[in-house]
C-alpha atoms as a PDB file:
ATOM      1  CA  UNK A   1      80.363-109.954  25.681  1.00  0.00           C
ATOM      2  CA  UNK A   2      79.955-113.677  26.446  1.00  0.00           C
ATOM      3  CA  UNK A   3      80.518-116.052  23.547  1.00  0.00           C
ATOM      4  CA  UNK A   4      76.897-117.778  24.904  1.00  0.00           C
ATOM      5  CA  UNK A   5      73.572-116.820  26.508  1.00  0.00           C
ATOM      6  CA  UNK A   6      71.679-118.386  28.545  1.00  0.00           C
ATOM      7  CA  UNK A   7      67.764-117.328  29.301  1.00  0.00           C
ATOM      8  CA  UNK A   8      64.795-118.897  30.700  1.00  0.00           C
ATOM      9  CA  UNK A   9      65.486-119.556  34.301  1.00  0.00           C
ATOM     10  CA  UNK A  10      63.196-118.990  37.045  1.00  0.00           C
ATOM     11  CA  UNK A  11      60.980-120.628  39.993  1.00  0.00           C
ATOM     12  CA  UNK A  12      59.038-123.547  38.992  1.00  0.00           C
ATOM     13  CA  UNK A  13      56.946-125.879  41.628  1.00  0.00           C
ATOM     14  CA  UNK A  14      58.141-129.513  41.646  1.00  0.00           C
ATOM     15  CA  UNK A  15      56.148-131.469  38.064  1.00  0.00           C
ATOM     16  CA  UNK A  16      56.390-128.536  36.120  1.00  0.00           C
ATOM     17  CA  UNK A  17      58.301-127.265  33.472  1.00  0.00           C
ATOM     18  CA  UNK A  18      60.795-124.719  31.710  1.00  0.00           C
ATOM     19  CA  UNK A  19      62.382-124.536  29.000  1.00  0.00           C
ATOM     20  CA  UNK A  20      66.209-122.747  28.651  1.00  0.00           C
ATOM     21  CA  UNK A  21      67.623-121.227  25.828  1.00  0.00           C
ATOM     22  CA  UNK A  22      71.315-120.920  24.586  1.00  0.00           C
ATOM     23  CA  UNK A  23      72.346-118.248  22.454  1.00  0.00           C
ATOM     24  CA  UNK A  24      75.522-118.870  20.406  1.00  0.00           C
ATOM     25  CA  UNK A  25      77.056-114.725  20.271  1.00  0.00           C
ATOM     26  CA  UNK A  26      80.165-115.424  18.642  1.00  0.00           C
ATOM     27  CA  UNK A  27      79.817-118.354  16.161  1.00  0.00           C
ATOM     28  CA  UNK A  28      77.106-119.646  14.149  1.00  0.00           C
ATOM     29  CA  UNK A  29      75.343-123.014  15.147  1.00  0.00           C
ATOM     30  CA  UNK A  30      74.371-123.589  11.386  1.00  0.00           C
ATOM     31  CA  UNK A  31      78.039-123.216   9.969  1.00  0.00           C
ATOM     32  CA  UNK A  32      80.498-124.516  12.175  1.00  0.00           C
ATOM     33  CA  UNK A  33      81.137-127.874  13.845  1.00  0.00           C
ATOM     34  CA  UNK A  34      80.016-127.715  17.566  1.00  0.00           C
ATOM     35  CA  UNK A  35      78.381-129.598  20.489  1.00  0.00           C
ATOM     36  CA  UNK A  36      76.566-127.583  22.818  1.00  0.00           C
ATOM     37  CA  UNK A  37      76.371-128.845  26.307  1.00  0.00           C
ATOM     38  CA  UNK A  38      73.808-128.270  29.082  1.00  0.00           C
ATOM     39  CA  UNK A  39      75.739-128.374  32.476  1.00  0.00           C
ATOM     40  CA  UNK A  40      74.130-127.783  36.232  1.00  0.00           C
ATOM     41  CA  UNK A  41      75.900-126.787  38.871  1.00  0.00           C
ATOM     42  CA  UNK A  42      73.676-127.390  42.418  1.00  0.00           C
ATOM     43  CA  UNK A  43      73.363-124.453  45.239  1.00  0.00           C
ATOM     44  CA  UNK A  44      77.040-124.895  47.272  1.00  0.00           C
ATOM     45  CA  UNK A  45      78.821-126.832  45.033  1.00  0.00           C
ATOM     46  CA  UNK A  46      81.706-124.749  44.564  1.00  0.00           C
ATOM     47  CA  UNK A  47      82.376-124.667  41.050  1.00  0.00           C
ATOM     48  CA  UNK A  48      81.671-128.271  39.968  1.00  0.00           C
ATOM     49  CA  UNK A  49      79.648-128.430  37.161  1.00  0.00           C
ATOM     50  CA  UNK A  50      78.222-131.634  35.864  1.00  0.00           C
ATOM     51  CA  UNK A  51      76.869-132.847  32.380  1.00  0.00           C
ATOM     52  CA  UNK A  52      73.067-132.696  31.527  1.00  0.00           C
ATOM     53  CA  UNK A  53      72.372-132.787  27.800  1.00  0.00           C
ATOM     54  CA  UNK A  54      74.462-132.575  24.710  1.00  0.00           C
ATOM     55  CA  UNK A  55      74.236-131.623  21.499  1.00  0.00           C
ATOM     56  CA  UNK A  56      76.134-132.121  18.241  1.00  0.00           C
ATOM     57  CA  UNK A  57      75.103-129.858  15.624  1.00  0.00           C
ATOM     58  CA  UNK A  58      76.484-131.193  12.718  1.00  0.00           C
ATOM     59  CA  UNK A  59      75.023-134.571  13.068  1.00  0.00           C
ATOM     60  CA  UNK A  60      72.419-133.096  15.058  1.00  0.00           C
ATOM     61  CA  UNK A  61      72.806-136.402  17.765  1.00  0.00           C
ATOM     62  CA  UNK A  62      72.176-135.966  21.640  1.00  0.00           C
ATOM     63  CA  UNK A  63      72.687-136.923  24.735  1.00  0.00           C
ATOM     64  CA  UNK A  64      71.088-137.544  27.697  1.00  0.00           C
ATOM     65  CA  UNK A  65      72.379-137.712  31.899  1.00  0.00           C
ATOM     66  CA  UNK A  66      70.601-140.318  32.944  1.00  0.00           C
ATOM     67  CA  UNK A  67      68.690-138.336  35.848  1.00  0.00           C
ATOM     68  CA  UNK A  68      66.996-136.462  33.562  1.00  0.00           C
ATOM     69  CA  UNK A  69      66.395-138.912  30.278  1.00  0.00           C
ATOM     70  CA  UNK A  70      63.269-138.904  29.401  1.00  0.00           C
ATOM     71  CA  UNK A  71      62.423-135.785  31.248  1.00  0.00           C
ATOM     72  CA  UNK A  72      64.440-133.017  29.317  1.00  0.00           C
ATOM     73  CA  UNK A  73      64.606-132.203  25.868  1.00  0.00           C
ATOM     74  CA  UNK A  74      67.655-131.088  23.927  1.00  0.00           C
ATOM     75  CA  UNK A  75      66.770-129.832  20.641  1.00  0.00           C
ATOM     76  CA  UNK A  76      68.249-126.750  18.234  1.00  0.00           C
ATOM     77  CA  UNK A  77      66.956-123.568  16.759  1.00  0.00           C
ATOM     78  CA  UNK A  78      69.054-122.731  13.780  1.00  0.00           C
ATOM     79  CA  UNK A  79      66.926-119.653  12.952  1.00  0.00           C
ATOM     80  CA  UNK A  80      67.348-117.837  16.354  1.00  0.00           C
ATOM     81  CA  UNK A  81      71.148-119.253  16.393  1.00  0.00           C
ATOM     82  CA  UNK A  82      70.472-120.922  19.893  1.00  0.00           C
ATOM     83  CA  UNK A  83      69.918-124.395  21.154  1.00  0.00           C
ATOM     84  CA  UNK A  84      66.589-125.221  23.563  1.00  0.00           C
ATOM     85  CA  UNK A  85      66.895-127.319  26.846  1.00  0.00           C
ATOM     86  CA  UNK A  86      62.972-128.420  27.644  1.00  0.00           C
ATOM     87  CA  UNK A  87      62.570-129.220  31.007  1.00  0.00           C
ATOM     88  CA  UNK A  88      59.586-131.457  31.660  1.00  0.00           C
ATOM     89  CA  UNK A  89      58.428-133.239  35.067  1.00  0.00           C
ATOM     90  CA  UNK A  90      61.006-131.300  37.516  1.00  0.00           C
ATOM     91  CA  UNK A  91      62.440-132.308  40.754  1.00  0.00           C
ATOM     92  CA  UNK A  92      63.904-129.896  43.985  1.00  0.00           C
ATOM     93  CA  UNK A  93      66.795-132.131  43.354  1.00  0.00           C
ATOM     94  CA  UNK A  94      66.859-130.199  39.647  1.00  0.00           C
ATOM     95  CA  UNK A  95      67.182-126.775  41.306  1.00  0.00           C
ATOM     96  CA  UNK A  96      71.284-125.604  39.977  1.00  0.00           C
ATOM     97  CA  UNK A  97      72.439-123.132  38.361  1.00  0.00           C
ATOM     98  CA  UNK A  98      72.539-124.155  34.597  1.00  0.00           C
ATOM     99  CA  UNK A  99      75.338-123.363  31.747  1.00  0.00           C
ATOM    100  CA  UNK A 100      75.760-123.824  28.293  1.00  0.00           C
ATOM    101  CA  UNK A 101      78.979-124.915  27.057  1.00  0.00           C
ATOM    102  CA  UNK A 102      80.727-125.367  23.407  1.00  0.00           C
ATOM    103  CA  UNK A 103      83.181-127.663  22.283  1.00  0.00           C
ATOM    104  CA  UNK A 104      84.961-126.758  19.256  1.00  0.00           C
ATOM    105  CA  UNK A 105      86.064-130.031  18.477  1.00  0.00           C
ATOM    106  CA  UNK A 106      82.415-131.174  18.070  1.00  0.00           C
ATOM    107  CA  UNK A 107      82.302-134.111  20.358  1.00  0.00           C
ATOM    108  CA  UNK A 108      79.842-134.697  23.128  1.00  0.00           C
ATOM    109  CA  UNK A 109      81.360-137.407  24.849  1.00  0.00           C
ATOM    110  CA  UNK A 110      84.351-134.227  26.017  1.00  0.00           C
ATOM    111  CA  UNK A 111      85.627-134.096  29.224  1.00  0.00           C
ATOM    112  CA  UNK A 112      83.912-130.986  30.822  1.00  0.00           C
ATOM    113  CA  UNK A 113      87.382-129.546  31.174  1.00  0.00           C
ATOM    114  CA  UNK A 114      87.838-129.376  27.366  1.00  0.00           C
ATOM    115  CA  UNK A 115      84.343-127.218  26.726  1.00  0.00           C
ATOM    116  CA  UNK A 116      86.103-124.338  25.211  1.00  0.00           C
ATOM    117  CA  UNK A 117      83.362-121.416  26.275  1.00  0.00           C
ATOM    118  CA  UNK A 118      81.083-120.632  28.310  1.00  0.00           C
ATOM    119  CA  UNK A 119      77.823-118.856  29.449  1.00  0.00           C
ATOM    120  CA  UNK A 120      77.147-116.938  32.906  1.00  0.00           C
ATOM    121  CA  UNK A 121      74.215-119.532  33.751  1.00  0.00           C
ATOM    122  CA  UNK A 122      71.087-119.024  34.183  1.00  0.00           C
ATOM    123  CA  UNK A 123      69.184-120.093  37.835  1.00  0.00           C
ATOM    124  CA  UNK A 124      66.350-123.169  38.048  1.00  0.00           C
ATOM    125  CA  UNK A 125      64.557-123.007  41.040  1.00  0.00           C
ATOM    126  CA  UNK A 126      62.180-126.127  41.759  1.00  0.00           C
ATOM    127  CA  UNK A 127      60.692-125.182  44.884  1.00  0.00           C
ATOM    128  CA  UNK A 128      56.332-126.194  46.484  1.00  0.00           C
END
């Protein structure tokens, strides 16, 4: 079983929305030290993944990619154990495949090489 989940993927013309979900299996978002990171990795890009949105969920802080600030949303849902990527105003160039990522050492600004686990992704489409 994956250590994260992602959900909410799907087709979505260009201005619209969706909003992604990332389910934390193994460890608890509430209780432990974490940042949760949003990666994308676009159609034929091998495996390089790059940095969306982050979130620290101690302090609760975020971060932003600057191709999508003001656009996407990162926020956290400490009920359902899972942190929320809203995805507002999207682009074709926004189509990827998208993963959520944990750091254990709680710290946003990681390398993506030190993200300690990972989800299976979940597929954005933004297609007319």
């Amino acid at each position: 079983q994956a250590q994260l989940v992602e959900s909410g993927g799907g087709l979505v013309q260009p201005g619209g929305s969706l909003t992604l979900s990332c389910e934390a299996v193994t460890f608890s978002l509430s209780r432990d030290y974490i940042a949760i990171g949003w990666f994308r990795q676009a159609p034929g890009r091998g495996r390089e993944q790059v940095s969306v949105a982050c979130i620290n969920t101690a302090e609760n802080s975020s971060w932003y990619a600057d191709s999508v600030k003001g656009r996407f949303t990162i926020s956290r849902d400490d009920a359902k154990n899972s942190v929320v990527l809203q995805m507002n105003s999207l682009k074709p160039e926004d189509t990827a495949l998208y993963y959520c990522a944990a750091d254990y050492d709680a710290w946003c600004g990681a390398p993506v090489s030190k993200f300690d686990a990972w989800g299976e992704g979940t597929l954005v489409t933004v297609s007319s």
